[in-house]
Protein backbone atom coordinates (compact mmCIF):
# COMPACT_ATOMS: atom_id res chain seq x y z
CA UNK A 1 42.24 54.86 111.73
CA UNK A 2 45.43 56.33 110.30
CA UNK A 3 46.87 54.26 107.81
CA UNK A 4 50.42 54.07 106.36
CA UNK A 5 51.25 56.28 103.58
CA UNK A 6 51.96 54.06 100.74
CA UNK A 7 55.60 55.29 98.74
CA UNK A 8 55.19 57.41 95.66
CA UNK A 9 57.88 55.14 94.04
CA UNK A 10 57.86 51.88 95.28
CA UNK A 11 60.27 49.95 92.78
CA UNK A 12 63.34 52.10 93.86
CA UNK A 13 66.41 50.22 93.93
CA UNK A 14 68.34 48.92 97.06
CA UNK A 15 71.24 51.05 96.34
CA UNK A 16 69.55 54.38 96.03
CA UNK A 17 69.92 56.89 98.97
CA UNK A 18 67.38 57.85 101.47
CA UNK A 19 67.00 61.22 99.92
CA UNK A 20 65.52 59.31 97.39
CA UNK A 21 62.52 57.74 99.49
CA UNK A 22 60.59 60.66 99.98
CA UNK A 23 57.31 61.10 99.18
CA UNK A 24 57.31 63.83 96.98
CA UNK A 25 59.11 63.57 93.24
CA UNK A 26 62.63 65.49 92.98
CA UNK A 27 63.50 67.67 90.59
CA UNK A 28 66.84 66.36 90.43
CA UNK A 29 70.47 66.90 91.98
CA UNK A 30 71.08 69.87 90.45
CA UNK A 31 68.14 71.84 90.96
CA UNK A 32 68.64 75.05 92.87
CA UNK A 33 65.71 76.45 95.76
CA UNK A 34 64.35 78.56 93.30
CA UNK A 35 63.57 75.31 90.62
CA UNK A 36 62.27 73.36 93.41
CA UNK A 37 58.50 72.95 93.55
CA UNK A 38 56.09 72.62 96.79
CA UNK A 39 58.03 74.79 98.17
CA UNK A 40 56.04 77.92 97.78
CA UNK A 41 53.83 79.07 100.53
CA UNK A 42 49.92 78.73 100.14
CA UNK A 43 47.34 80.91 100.02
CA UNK A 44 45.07 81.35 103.29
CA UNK A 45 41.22 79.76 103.32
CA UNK A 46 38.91 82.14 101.71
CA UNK A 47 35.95 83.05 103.55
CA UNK A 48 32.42 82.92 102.70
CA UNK A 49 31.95 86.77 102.98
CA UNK A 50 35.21 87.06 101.02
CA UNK A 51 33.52 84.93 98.20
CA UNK A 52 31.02 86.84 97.96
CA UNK A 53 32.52 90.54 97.75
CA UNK A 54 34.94 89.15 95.22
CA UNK A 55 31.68 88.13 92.79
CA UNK A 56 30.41 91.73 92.87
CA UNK A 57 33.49 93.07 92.50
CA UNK A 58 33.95 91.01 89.39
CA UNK A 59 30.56 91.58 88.29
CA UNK A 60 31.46 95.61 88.61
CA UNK A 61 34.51 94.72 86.75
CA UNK A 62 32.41 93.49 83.82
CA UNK A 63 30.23 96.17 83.76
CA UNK A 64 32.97 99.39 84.11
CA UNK A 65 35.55 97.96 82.10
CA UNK A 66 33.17 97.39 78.52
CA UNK A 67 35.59 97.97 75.73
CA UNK A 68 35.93 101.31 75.84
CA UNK A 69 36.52 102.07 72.27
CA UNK A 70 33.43 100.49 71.33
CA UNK A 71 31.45 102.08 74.49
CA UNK A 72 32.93 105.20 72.90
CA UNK A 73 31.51 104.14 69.23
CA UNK A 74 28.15 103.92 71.05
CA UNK A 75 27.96 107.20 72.62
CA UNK A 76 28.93 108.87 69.62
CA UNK A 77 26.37 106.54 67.26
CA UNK A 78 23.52 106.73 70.01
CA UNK A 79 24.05 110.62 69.95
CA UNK A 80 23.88 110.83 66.20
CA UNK A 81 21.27 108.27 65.48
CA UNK A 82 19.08 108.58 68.32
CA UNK A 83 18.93 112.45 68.70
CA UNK A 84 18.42 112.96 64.91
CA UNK A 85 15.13 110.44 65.25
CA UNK A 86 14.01 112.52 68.29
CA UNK A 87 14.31 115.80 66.03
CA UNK A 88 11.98 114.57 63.69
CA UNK A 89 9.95 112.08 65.64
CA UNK A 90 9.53 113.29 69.30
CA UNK A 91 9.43 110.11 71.65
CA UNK A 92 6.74 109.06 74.24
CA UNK A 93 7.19 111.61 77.28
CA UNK A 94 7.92 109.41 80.54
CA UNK A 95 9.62 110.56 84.05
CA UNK A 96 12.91 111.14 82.49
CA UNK A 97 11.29 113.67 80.11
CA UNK A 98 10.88 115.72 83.26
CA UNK A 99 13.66 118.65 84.24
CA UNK A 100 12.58 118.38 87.41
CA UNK A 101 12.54 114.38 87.81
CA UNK A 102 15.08 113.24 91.18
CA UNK A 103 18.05 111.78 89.15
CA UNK A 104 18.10 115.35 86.93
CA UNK A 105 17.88 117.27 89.71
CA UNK A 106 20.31 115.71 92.51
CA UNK A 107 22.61 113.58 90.59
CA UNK A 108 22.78 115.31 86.48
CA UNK A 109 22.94 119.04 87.86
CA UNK A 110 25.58 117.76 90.66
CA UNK A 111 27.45 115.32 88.28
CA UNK A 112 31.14 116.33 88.74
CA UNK A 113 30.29 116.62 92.30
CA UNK A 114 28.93 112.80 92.37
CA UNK A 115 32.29 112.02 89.93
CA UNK A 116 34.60 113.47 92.24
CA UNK A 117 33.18 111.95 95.57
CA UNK A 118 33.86 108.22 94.39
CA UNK A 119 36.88 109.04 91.64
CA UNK A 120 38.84 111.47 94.33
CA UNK A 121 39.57 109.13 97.19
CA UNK A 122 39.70 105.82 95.21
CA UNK A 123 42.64 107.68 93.09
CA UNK A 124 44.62 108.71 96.39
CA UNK A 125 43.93 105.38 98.30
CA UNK A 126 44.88 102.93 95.24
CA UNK A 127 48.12 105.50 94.09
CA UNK A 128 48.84 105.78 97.84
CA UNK A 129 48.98 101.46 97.95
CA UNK A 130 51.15 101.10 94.87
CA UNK A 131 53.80 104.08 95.87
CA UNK A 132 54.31 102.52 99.10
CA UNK A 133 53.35 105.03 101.07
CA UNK A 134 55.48 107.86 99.29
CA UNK A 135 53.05 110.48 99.25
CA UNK A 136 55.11 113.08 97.55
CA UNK A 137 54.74 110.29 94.90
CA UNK A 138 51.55 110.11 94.86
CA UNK A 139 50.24 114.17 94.57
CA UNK A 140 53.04 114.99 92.32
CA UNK A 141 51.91 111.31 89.83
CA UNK A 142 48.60 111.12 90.46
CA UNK A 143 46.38 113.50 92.03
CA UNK A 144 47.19 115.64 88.94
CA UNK A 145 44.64 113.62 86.84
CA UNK A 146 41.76 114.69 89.15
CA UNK A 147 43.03 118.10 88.58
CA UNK A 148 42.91 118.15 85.01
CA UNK A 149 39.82 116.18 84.32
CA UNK A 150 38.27 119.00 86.96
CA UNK A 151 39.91 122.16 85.03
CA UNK A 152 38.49 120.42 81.89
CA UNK A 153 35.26 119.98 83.17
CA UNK A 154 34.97 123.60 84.10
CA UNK A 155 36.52 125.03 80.81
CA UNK A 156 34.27 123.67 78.73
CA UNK A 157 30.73 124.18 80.70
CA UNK A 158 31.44 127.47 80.53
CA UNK A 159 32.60 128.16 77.18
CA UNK A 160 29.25 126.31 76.80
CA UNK A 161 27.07 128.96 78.48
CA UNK A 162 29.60 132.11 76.95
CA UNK A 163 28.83 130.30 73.47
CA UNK A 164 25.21 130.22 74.00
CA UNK A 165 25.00 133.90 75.79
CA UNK A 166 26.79 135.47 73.15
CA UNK A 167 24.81 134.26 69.83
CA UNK A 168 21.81 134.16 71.18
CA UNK A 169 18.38 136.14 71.73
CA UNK A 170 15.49 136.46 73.78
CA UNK A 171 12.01 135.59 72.04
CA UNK A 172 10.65 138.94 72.88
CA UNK A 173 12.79 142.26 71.64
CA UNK A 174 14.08 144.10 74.58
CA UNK A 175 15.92 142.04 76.79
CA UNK A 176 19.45 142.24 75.56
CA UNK A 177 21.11 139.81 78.27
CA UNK A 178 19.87 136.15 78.66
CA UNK A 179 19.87 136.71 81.93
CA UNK A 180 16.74 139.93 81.95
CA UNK A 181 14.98 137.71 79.26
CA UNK A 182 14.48 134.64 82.04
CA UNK A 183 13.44 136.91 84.68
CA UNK A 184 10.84 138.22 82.61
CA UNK A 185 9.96 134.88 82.15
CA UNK A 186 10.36 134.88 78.14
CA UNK A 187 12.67 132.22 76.51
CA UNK A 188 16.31 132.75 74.77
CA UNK A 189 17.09 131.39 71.94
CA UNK A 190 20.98 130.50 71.29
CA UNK A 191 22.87 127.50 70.11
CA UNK A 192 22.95 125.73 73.44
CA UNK A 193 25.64 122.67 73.34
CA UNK A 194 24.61 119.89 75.52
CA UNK A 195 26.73 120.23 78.92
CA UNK A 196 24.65 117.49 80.00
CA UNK A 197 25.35 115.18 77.31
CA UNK A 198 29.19 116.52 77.78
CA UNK A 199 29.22 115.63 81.52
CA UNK A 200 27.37 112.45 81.41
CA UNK A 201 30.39 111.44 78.81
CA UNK A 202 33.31 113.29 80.89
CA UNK A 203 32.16 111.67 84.16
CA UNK A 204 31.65 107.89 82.63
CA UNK A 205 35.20 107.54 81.23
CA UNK A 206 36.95 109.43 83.49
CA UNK A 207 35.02 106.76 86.07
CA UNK A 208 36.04 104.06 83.64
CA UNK A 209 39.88 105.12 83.69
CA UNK A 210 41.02 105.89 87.34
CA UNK A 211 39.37 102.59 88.09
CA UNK A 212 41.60 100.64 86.33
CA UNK A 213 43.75 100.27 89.27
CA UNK A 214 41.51 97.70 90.23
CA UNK A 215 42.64 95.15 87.52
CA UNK A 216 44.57 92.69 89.21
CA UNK A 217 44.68 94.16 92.31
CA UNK A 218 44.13 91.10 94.39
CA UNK A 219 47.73 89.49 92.75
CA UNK A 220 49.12 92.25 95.08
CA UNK A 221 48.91 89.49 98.26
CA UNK A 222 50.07 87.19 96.07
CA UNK A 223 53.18 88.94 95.48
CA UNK A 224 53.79 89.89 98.86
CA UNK A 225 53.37 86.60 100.18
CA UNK A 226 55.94 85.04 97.47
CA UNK A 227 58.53 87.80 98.02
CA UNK A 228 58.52 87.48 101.75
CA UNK A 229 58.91 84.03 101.36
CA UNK A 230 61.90 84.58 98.84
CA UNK A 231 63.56 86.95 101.28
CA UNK A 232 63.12 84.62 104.39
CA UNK A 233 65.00 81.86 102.31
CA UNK A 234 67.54 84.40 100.44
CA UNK A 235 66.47 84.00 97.51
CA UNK A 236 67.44 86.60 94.88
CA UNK A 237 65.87 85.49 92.25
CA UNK A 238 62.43 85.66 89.94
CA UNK A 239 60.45 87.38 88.63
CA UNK A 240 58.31 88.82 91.23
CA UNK A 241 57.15 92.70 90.38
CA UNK A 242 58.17 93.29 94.50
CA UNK A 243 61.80 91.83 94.37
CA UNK A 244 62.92 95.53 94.16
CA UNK A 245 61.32 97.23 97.25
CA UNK A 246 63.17 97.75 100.02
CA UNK A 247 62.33 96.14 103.33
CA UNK A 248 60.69 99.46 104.32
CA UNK A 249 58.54 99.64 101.14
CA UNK A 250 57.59 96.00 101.98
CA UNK A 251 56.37 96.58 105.18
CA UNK A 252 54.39 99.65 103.95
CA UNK A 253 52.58 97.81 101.29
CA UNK A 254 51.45 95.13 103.55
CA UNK A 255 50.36 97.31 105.79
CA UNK A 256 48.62 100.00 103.42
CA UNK A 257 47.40 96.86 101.21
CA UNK A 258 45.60 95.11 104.26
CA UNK A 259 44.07 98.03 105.47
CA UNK A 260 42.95 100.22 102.55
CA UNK A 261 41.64 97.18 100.45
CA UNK A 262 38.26 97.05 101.46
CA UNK A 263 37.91 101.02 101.14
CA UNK A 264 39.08 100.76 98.02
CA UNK A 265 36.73 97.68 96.37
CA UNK A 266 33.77 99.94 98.91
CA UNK A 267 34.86 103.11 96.25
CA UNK A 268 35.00 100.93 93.15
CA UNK A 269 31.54 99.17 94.02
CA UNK A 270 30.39 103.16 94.45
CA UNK A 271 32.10 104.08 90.96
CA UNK A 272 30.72 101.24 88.71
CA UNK A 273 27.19 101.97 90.13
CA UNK A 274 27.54 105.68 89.42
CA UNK A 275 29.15 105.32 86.18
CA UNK A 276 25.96 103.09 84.57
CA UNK A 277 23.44 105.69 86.53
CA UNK A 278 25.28 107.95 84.09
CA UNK A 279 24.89 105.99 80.89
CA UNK A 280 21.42 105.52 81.72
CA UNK A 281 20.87 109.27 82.44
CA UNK A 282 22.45 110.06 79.07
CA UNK A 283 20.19 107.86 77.07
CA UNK A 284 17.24 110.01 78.45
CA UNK A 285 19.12 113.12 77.52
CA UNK A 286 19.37 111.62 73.72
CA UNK A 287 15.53 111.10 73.88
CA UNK A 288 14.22 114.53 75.46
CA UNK A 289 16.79 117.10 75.91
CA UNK A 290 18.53 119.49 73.39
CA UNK A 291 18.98 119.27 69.27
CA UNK A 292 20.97 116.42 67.87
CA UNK A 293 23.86 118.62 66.84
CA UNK A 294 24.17 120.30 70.04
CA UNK A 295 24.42 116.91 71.53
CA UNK A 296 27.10 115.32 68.84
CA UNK A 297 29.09 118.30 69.50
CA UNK A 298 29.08 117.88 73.25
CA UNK A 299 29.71 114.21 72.62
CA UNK A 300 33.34 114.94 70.36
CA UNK A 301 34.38 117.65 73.02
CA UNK A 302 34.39 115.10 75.58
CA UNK A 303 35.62 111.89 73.80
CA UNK A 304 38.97 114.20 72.44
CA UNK A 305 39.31 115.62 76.04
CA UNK A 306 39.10 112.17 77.47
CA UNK A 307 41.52 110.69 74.25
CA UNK A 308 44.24 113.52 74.74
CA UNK A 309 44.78 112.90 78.60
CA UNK A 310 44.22 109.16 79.01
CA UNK A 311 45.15 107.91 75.94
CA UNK A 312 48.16 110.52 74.75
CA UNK A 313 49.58 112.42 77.64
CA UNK A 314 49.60 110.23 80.66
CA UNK A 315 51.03 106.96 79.01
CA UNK A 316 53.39 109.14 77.44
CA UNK A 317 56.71 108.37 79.54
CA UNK A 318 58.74 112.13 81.28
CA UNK A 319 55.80 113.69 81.29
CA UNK A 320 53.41 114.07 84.50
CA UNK A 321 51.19 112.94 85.82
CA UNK A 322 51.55 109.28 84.96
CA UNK A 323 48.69 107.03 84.02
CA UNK A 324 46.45 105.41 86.39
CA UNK A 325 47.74 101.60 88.24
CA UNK A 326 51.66 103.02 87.76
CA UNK A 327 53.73 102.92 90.96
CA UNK A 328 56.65 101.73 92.67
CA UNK A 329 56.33 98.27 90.76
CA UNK A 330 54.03 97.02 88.55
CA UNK A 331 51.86 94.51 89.15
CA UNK A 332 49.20 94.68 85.98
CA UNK A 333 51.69 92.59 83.77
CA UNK A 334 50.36 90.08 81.54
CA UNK A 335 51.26 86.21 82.50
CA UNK A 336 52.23 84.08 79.26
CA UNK A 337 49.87 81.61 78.69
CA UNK A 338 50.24 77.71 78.98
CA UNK A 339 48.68 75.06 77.24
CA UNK A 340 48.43 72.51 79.26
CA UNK A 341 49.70 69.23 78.50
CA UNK A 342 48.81 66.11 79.97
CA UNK A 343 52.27 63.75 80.00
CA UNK A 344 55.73 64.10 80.34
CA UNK A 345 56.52 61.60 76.98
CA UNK A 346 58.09 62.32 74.35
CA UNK A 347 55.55 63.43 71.39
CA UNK A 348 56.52 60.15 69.35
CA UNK A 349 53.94 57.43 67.66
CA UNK A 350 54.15 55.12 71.10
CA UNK A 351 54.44 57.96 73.68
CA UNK A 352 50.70 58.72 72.22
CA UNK A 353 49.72 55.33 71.91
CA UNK A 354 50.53 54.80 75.36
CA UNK A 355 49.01 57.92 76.59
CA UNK A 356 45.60 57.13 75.11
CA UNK A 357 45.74 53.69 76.52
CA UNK A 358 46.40 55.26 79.71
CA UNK A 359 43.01 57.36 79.27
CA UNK A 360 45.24 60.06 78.33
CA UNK A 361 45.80 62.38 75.32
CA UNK A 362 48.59 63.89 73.61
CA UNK A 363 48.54 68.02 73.05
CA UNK A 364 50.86 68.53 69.83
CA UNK A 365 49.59 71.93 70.10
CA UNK A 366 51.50 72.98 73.34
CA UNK A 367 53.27 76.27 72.87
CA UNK A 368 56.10 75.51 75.42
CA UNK A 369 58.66 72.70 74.29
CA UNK A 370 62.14 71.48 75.36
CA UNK A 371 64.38 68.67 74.15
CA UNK A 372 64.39 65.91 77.18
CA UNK A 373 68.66 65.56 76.50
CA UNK A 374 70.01 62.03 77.48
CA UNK A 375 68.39 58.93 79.17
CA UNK A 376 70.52 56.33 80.04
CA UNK A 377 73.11 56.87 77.05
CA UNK A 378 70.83 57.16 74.79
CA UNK A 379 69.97 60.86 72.79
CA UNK A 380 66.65 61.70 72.78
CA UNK A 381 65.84 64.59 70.65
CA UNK A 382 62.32 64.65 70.86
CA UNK A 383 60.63 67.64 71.58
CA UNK A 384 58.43 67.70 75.23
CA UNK A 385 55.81 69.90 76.48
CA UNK A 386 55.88 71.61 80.12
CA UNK A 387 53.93 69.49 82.14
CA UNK A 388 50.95 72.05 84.25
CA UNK A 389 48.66 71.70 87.00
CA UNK A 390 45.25 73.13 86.82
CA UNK A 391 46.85 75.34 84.04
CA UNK A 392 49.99 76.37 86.39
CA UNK A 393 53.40 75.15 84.98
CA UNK A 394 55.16 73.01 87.76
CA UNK A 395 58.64 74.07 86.67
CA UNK A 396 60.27 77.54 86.73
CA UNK A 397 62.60 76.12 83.70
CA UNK A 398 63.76 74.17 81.19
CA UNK A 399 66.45 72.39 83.45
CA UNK A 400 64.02 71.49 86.10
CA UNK A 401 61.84 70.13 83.60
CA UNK A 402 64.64 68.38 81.82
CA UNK A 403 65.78 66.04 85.25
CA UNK A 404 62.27 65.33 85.48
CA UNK A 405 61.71 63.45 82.19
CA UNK A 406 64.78 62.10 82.52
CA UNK A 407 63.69 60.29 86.23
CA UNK A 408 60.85 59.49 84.63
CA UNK A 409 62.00 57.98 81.35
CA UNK A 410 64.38 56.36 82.94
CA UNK A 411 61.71 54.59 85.18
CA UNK A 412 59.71 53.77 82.45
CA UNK A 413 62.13 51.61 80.65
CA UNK A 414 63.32 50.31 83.94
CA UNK A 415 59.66 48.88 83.84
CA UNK A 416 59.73 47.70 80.40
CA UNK A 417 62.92 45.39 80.82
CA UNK A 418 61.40 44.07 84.06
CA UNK A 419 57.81 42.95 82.26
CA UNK A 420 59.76 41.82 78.91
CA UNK A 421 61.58 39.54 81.57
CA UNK A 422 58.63 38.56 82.99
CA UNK A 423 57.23 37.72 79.53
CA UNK A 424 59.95 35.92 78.49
């Protein structure tokens, strides 16, 4: 049986308006649409299946998005160190040890290919997303990268082979051209630099960076479902990345956001898998394949190649292409952290008495502070804490915050004079 909702403040006074009686706690007179809280639209249920995707995609997340300078660190350590023990100390010979094993022969050999296949339409869809559906936008900002990383790719494999070819020689005299000395099924000797270790390296970070789009992606609804609320109200302003799209660019992120998303967490699920079939290929390439200097070599080429383009040139500003998650607006911005408080008193000797009486306890540690102004005549210059739910602030600013405490305080001494009465 339904029962009667009970007021959230009972011990109003006779006087007070109607406004007053509702069941929800004002932020005062003078608080605008944009201080007012419970006003903001919520998010829709969340489906089991929904659940679920979003755990692997944050357990892909984890994987791909290791701190990269130290994953770097390790490849160049683990060439050094674990090639130069090889050299000396050949390891036990298992399936890897094979040229001829299945991940050598269709994934290593094809590796760019692989890299390309996930990396390629991931970069388009996600770019594609964040420009709005500019496309000019998007080949002239983004699709460069691909370009590059390719053009790189191919430069140095075969400067590679030409480096080999050139200083090299076959084991029997003869045979002049590496090529003659393998058809007559003798060996050539030259100073072969690793291109497997090189594209093992030049696949897994290139991986690593065009999948950064993914960061954060999923605030995107959020957004959009705050900013159309914002514009069906008139609201002007916030803070919202969207608030400067046009109502065209609106329309086309909503749509190109609800329809591309699952391709694009299918293509990032594909890239986080490939890029740690990588890392594990290149550990066997430490262990059987090529000298350790051949490898360290390979190794530098592909950490500078990867340093100069996704470290220096694309975050550098006027110069294309731009770096990967850029677009229209940006929605990878850090939020500044709260620490949540748990009352709205004043940080003085008896608000904290009171609040551990209560079962509460006072944070003197909280970040965020405001002077509460006047109560009932009376200055109060004590400094107060924004008061947060399940770590969310519930005001947009200090005023909102300020006619709060003030209700509040005022309440609370309303309550006082009515039990010293009592007492007395």
């Amino acid at each position: 049986m339904a029962t009667k909702r009970r007021p959230l403040r009972p011990n109003l006074a006779p006087g007070q308006s109607s406004g007053s009686n509702m069941n929800f706690r004002p932020g005062g007179p003078d608080i605008t649409r944009s201080e007012a809280r419970g006003t903001r639209p919520t998010a829709a249920p969340t489906s089991i299946r929904e659940i679920l995707v979003m755990g692997v995609i944050h357990l892909c997340k984890k994987t791909i998005f290791f701190n990269t300078d130290l994953k770097v660190a390790l490849y160049l350590g683990s060439l050094f160190i674990i090639s130069l023990i090889g050299d000396f100390l050949p390891f036990p010979k298992t399936y890897f040890a094979r040229s001829d094993n299945l991940f050598n022969l269709y994934f290593v050999k094809v590796g760019w290919g692989w890299t390309l296949l996930f990396a390629v339409p991931f970069a388009v869809l996600s770019a594609y997303t964040i420009t709005c559906g500019d496309m000019k936008r998007m080949l002239r900002h983004h699709f460069p990268r691909i370009v590059i990383a390719t053009f790189f790719w191919f430069f140095w494999t075969k400067l590679f082979n030409i480096v080999e070819t050139s200083y090299g020689r076959c084991t029997t005299k003869g045979f002049q051209s590496k090529s003659s000395c393998l058809r007559a099924g003798h060996l050539w000797q030259g100073f072969d630099i690793s291109g497997h270790a090189f594209i093992l390296i030049h696949s897994s970070l290139v991986l690593i960076e065009e999948a950064r789009p993914i960061i954060k992606w999923e605030t995107i609804k959020e957004h959009l479902r705050n900013e159309l609320h914002n514009r069906s109200v008139s609201e002007k302003t916030g803070s919202n990345p969207l608030r400067g799209l046009n109502d065209e660019q609106m329309r086309s992120l909503q749509f190109l956001y609800t329809r591309l998303t699952p391709i694009i967490r299918t293509l990032f699920i594909g890239m986080a898998a490939l890029q740690l079939l990588w890392d594990i290929m290149l550990v066997g390439t430490m262990l059987y394949y090529h000298r350790m200097i051949e490898k360290v070599i390979s190794g530098i080429i592909a950490i500078l190649t990867w340093y100069f383009t996704y470290r220096f040139w694309y975050p550098t500003n006027g110069l294309l292409p731009e770096a990967p998650g850029n677009g229209v607006f940006y929605y990878q911005r850090e939020s500044v952290p709260f620490k949540r408080p748990t009352h709205l008193h004043t940080c003085t000797p008896s608000a904290n008495n009171q609040a551990s009486s209560s079962g509460l306890k006072a944070n003197p540690n909280g970040s965020s502070q405001w002077s509460a102004g006047k109560v009932g005549g009376q200055s109060s210059s004590a400094q107060q804490q924004i008061p947060t739910f399940m770590g969310m602030p519930l005001f947009t600013n200090v005023k909102a915050a300020s006619a709060a405490a003030s209700l509040l305080q005022a309440e609370q001494q309303k309550r006082e004079h009515q039990q010293a009465g009592v007492e007395s």
